[in-house]
PDB file of N, CA and C in Angstrom:
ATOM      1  N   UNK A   1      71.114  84.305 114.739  1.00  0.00           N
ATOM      2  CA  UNK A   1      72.323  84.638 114.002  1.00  0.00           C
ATOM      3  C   UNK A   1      73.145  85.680 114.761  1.00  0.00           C
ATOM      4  N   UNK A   2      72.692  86.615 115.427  1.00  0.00           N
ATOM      5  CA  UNK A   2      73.402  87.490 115.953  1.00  0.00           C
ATOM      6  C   UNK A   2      74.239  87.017 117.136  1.00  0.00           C
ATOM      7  N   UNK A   3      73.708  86.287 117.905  1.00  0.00           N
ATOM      8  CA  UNK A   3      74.189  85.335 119.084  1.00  0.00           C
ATOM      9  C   UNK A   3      75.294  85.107 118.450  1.00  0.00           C
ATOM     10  N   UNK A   4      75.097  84.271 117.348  1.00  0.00           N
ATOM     11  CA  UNK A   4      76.625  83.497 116.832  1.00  0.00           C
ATOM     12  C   UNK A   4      77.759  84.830 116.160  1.00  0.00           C
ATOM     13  N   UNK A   5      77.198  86.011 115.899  1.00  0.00           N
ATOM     14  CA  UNK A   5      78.169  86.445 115.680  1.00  0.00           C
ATOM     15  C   UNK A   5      78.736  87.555 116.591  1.00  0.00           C
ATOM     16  N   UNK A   6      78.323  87.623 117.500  1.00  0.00           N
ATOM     17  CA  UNK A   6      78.980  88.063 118.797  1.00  0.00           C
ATOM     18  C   UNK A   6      79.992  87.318 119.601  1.00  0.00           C
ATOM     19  N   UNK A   7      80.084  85.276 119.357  1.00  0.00           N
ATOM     20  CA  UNK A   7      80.425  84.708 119.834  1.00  0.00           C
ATOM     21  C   UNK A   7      81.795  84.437 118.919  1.00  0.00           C
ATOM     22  N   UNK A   8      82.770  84.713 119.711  1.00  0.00           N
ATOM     23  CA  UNK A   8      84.040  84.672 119.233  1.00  0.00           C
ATOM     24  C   UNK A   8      84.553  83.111 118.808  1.00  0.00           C
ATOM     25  N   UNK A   9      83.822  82.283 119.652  1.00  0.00           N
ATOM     26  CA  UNK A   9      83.791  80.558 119.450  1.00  0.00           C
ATOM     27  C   UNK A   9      83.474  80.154 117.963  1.00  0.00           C
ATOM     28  N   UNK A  10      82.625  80.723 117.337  1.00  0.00           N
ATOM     29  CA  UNK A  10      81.992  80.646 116.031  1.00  0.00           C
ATOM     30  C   UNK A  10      82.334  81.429 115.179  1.00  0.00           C
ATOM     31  N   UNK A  11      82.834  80.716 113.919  1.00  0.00           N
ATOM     32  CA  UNK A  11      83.538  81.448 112.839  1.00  0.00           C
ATOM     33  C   UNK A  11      82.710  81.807 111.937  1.00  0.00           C
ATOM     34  N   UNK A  12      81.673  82.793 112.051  1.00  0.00           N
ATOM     35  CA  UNK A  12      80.662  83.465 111.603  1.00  0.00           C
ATOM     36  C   UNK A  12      80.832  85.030 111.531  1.00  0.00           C
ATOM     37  N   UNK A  13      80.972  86.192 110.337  1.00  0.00           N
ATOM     38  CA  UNK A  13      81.663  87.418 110.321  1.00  0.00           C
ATOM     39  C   UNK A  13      80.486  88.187 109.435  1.00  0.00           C
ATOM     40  N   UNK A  14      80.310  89.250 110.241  1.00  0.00           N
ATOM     41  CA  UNK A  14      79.816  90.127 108.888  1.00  0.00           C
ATOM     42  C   UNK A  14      80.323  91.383 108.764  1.00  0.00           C
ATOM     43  N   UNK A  15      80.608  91.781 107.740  1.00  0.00           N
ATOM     44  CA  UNK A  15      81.389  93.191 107.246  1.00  0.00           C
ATOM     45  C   UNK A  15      80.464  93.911 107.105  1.00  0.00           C
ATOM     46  N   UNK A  16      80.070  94.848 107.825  1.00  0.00           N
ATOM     47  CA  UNK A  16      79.249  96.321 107.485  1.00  0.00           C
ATOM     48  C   UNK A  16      79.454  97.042 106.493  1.00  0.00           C
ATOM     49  N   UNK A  17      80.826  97.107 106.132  1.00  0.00           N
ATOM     50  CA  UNK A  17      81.310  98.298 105.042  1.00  0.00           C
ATOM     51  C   UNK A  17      80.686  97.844 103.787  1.00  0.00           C
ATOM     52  N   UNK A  18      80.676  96.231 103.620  1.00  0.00           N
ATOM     53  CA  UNK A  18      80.931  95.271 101.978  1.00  0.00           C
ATOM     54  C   UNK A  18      79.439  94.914 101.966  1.00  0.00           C
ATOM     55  N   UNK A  19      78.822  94.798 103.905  1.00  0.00           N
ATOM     56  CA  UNK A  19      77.546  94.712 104.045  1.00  0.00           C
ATOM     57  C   UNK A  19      77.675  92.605 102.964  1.00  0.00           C
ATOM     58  N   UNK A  20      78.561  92.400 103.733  1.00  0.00           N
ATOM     59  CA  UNK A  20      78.968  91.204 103.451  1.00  0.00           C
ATOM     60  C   UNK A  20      78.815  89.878 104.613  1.00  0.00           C
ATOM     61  N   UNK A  21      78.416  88.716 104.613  1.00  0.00           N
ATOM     62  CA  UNK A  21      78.165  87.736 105.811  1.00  0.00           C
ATOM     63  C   UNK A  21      79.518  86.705 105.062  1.00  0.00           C
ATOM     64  N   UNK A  22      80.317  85.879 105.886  1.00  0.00           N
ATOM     65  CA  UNK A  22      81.036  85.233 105.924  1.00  0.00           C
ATOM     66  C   UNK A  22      81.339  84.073 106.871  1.00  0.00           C
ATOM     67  N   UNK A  23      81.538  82.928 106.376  1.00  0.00           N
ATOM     68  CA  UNK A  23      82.131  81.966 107.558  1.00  0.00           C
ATOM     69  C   UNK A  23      83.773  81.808 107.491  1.00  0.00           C
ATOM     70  N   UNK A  24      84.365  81.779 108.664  1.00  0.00           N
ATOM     71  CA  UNK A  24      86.086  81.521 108.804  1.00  0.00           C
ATOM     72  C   UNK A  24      85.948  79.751 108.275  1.00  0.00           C
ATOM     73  N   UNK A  25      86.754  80.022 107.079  1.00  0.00           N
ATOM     74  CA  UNK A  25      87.463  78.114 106.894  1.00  0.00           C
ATOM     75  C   UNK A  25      88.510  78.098 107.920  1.00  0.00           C
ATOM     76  N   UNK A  26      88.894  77.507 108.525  1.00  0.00           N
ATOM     77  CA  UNK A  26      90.237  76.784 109.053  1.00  0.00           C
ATOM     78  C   UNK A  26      91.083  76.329 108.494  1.00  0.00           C
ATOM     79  N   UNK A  27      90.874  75.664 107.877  1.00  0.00           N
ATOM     80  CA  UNK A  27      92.225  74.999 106.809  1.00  0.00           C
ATOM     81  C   UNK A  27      93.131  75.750 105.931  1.00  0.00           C
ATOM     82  N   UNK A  28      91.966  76.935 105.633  1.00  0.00           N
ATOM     83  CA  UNK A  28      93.072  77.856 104.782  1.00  0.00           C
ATOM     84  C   UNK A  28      92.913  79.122 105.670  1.00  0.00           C
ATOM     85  N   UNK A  29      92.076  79.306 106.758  1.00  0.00           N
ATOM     86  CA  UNK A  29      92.751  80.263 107.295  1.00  0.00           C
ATOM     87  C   UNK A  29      91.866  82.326 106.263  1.00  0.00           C
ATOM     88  N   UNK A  30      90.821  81.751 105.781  1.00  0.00           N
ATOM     89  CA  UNK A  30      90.517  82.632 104.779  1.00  0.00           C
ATOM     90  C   UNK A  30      89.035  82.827 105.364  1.00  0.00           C
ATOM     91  N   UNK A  31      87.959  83.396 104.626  1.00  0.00           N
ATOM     92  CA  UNK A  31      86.624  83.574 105.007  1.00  0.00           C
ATOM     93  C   UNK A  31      85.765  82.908 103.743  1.00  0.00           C
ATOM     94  N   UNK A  32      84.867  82.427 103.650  1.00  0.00           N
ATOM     95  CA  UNK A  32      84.001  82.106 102.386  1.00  0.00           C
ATOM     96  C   UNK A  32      82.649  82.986 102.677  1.00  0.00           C
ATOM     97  N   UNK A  33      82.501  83.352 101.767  1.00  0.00           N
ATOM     98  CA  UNK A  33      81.162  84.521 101.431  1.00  0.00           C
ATOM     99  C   UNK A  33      79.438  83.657 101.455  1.00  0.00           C
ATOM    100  N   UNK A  34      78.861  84.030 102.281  1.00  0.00           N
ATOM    101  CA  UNK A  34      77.272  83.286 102.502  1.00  0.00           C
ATOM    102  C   UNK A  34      76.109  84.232 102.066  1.00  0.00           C
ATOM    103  N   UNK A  35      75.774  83.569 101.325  1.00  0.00           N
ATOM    104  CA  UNK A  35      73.910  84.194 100.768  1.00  0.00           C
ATOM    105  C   UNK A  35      73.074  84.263 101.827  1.00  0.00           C
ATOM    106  N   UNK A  36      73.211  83.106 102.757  1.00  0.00           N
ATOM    107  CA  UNK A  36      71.845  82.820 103.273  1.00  0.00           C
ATOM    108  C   UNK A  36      72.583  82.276 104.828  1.00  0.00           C
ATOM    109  N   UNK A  37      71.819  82.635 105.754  1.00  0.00           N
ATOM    110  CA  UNK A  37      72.068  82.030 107.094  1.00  0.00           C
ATOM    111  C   UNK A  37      71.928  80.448 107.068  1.00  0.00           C
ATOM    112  N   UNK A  38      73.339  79.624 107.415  1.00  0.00           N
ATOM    113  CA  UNK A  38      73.180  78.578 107.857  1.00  0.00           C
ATOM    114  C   UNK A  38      72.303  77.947 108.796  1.00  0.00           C
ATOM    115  N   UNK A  39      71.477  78.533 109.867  1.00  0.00           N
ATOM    116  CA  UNK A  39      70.670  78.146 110.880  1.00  0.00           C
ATOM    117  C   UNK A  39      69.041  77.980 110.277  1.00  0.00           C
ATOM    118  N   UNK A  40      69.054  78.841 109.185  1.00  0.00           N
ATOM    119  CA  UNK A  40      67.523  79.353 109.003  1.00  0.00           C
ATOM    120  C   UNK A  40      66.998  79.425 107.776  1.00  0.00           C
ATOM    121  N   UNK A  41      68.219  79.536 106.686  1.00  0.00           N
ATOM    122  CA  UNK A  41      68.267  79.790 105.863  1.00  0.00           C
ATOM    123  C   UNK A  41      67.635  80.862 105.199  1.00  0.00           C
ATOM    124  N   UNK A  42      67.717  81.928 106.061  1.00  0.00           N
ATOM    125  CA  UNK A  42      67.072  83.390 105.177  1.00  0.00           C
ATOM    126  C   UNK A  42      68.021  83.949 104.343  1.00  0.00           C
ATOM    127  N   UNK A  43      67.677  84.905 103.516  1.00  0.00           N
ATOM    128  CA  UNK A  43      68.574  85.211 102.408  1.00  0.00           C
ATOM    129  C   UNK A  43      69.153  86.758 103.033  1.00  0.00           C
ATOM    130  N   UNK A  44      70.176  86.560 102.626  1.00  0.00           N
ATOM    131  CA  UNK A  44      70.967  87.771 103.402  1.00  0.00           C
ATOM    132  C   UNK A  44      70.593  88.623 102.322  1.00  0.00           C
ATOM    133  N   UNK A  45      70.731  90.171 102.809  1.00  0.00           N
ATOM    134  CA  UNK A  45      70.760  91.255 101.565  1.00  0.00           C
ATOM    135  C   UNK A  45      72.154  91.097 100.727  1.00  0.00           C
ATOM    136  N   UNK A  46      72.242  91.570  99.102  1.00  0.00           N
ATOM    137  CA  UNK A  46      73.004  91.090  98.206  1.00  0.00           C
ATOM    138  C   UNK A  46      74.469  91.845  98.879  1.00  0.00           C
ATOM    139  N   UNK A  47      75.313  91.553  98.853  1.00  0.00           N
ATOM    140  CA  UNK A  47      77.131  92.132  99.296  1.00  0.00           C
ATOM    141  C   UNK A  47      77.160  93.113  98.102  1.00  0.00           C
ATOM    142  N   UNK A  48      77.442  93.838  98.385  1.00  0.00           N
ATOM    143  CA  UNK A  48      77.978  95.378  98.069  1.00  0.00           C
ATOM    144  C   UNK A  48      79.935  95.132  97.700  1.00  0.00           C
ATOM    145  N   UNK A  49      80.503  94.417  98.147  1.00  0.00           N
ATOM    146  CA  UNK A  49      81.805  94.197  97.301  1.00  0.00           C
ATOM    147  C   UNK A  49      81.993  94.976  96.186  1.00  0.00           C
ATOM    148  N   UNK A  50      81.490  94.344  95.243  1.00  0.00           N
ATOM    149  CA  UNK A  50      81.580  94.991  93.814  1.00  0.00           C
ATOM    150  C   UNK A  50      80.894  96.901  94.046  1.00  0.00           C
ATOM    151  N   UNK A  51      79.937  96.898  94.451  1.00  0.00           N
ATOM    152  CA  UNK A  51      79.655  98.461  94.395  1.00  0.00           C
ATOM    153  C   UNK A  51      80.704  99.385  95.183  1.00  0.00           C
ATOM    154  N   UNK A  52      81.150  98.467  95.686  1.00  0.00           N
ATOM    155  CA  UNK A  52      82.016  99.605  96.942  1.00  0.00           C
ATOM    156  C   UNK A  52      82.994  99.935  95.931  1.00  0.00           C
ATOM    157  N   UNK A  53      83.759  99.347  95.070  1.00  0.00           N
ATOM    158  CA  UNK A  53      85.117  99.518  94.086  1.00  0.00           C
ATOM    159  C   UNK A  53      84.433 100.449  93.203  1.00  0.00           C
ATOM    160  N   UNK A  54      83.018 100.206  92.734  1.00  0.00           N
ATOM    161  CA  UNK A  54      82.309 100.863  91.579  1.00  0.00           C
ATOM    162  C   UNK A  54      82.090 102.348  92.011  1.00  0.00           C
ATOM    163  N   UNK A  55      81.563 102.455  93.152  1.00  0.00           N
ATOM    164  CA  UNK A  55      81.308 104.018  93.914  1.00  0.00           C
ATOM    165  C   UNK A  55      82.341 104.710  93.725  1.00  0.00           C
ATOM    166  N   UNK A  56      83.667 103.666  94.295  1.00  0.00           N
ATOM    167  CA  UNK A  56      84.958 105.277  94.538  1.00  0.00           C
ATOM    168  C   UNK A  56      85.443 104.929  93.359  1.00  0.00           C
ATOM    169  N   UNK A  57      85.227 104.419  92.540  1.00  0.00           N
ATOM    170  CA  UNK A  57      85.747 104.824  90.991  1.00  0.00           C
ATOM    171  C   UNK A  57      85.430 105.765  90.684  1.00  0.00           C
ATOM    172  N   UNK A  58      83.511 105.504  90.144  1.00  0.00           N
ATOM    173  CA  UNK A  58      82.525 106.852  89.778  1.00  0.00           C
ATOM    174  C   UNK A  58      82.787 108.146  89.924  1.00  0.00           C
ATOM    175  N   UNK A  59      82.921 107.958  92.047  1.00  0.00           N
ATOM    176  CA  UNK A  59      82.810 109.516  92.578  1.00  0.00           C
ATOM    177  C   UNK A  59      84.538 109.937  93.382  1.00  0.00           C
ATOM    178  N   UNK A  60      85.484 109.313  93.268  1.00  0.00           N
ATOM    179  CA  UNK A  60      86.752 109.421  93.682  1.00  0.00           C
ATOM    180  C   UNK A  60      87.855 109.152  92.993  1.00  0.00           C
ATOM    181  N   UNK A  61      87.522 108.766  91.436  1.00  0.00           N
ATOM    182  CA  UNK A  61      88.652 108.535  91.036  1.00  0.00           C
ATOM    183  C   UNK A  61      89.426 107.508  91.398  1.00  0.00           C
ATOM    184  N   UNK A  62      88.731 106.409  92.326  1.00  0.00           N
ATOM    185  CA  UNK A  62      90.284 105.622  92.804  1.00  0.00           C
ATOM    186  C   UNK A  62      89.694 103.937  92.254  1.00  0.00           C
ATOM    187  N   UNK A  63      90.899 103.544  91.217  1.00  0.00           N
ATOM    188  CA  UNK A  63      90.395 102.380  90.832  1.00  0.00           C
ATOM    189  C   UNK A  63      90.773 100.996  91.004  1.00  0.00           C
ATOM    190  N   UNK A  64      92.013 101.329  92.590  1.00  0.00           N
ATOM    191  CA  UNK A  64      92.062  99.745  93.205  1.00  0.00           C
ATOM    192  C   UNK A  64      92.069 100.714  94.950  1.00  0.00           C
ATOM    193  N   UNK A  65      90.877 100.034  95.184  1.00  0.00           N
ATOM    194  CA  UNK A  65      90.642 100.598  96.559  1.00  0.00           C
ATOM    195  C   UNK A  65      91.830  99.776  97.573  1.00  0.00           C
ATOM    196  N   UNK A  66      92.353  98.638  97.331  1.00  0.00           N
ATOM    197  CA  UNK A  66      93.479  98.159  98.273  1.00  0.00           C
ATOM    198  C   UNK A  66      94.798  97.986  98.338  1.00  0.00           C
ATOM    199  N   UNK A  67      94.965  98.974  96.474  1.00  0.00           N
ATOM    200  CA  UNK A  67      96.694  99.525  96.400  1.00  0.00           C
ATOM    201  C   UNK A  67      96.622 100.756  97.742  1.00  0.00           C
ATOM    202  N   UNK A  68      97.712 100.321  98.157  1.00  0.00           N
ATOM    203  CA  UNK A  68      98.582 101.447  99.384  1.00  0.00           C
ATOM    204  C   UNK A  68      98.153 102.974  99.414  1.00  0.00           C
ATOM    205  N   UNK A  69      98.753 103.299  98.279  1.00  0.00           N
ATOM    206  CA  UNK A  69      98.756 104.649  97.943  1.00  0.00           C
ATOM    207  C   UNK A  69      97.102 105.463  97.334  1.00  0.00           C
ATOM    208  N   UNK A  70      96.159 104.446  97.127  1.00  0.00           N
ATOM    209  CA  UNK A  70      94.934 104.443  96.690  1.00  0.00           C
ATOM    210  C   UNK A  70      94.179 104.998  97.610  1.00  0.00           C
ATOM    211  N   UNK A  71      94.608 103.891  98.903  1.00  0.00           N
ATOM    212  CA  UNK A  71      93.637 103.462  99.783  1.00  0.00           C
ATOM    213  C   UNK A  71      93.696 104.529 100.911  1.00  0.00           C
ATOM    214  N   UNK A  72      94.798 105.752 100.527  1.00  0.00           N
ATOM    215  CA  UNK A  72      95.360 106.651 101.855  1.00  0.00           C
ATOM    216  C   UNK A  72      93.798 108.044 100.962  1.00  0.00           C
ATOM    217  N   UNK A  73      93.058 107.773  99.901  1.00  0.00           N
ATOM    218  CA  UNK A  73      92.365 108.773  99.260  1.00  0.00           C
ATOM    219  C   UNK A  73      91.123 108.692  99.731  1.00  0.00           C
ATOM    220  N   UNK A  74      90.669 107.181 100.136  1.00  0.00           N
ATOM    221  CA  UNK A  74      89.183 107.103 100.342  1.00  0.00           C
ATOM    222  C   UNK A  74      88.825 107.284 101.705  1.00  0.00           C
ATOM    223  N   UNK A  75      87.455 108.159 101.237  1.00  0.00           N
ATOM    224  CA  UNK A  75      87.001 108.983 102.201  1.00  0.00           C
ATOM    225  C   UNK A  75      86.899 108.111 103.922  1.00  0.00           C
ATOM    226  N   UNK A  76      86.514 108.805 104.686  1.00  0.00           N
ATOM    227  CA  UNK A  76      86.076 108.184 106.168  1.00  0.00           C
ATOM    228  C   UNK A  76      85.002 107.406 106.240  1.00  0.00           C
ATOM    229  N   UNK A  77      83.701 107.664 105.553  1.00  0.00           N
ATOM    230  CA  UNK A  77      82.727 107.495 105.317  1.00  0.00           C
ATOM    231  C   UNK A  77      82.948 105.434 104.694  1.00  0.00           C
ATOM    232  N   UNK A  78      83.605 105.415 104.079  1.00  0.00           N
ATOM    233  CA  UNK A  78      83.854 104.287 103.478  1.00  0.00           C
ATOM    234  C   UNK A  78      84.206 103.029 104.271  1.00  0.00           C
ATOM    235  N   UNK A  79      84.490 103.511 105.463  1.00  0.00           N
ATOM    236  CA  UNK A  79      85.374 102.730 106.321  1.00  0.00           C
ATOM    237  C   UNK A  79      83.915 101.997 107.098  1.00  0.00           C
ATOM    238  N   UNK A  80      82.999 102.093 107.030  1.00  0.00           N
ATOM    239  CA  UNK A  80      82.126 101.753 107.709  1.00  0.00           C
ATOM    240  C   UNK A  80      80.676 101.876 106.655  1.00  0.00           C
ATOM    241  N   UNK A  81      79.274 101.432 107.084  1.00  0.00           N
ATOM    242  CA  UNK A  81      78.510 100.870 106.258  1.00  0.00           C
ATOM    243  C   UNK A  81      77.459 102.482 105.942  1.00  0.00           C
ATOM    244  N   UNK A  82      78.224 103.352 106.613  1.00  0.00           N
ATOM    245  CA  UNK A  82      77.894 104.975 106.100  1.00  0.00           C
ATOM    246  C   UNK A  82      77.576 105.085 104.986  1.00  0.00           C
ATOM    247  N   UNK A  83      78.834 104.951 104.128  1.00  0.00           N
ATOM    248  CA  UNK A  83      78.557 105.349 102.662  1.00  0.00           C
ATOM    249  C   UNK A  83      77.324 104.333 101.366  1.00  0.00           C
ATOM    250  N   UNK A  84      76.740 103.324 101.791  1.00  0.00           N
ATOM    251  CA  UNK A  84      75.820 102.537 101.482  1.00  0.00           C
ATOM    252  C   UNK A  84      74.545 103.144 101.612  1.00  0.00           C
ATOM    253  N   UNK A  85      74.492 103.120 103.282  1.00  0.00           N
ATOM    254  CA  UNK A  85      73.056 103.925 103.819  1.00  0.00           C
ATOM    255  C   UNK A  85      72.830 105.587 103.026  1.00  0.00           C
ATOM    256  N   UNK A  86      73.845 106.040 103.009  1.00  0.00           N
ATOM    257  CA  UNK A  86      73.879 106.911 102.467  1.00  0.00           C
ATOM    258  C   UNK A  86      73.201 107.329 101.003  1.00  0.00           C
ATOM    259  N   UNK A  87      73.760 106.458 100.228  1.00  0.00           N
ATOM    260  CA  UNK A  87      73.170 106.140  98.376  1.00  0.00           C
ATOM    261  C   UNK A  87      72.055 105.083  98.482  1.00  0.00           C
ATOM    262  N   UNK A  88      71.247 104.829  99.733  1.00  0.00           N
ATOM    263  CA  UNK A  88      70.091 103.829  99.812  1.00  0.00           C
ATOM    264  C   UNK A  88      70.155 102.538  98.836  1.00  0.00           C
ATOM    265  N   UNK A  89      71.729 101.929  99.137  1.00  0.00           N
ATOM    266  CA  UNK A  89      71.615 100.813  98.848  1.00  0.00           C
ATOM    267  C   UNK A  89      71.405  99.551  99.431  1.00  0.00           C
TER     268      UNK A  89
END
């Protein structure tokens, strides 16, 4: 799996921050969200999506992390899969 996602040829993505795995559709040009590796089928750890909005609610007050003016509040830490490791999720 890692092979393929180093390889820019293969529309295979994973987000550290959301701690999210994804494949690129083509047709629409969008990403679709994967449980489990297509090659092997192991189960990925669960996506953090939803906790990431839930955290900087809780502990920041901010309750649309991708309005403009929201998104200029959340911390550095957030920007990367820091703030996860951090709360041992």
């Amino acid at each position: 799996m890692d092979k393929f996602l180093e390889d820019s040829r293969v529309g295979v993505y994973y987000n550290p921050t959301i701690r999210r795995y994804a494949i690129f559709v083509v047709s629409s040009g969008s990403y679709q969200g994967i449980n489990n590796c297509p090659w092997c089928g192991f189960k990925f750890p669960y996506s953090l999506v939803d906790k990431y909005s839930e955290v900087l609610k809780e502990e920041y007050n901010i309750n649309d992390p991708y309005d403009r003016e929201q998104e200029k509040l959340i911390p550095e830490e957030f920007n990367s899969d820091e703030w996860w490791k951090k709360r041992n999720l």
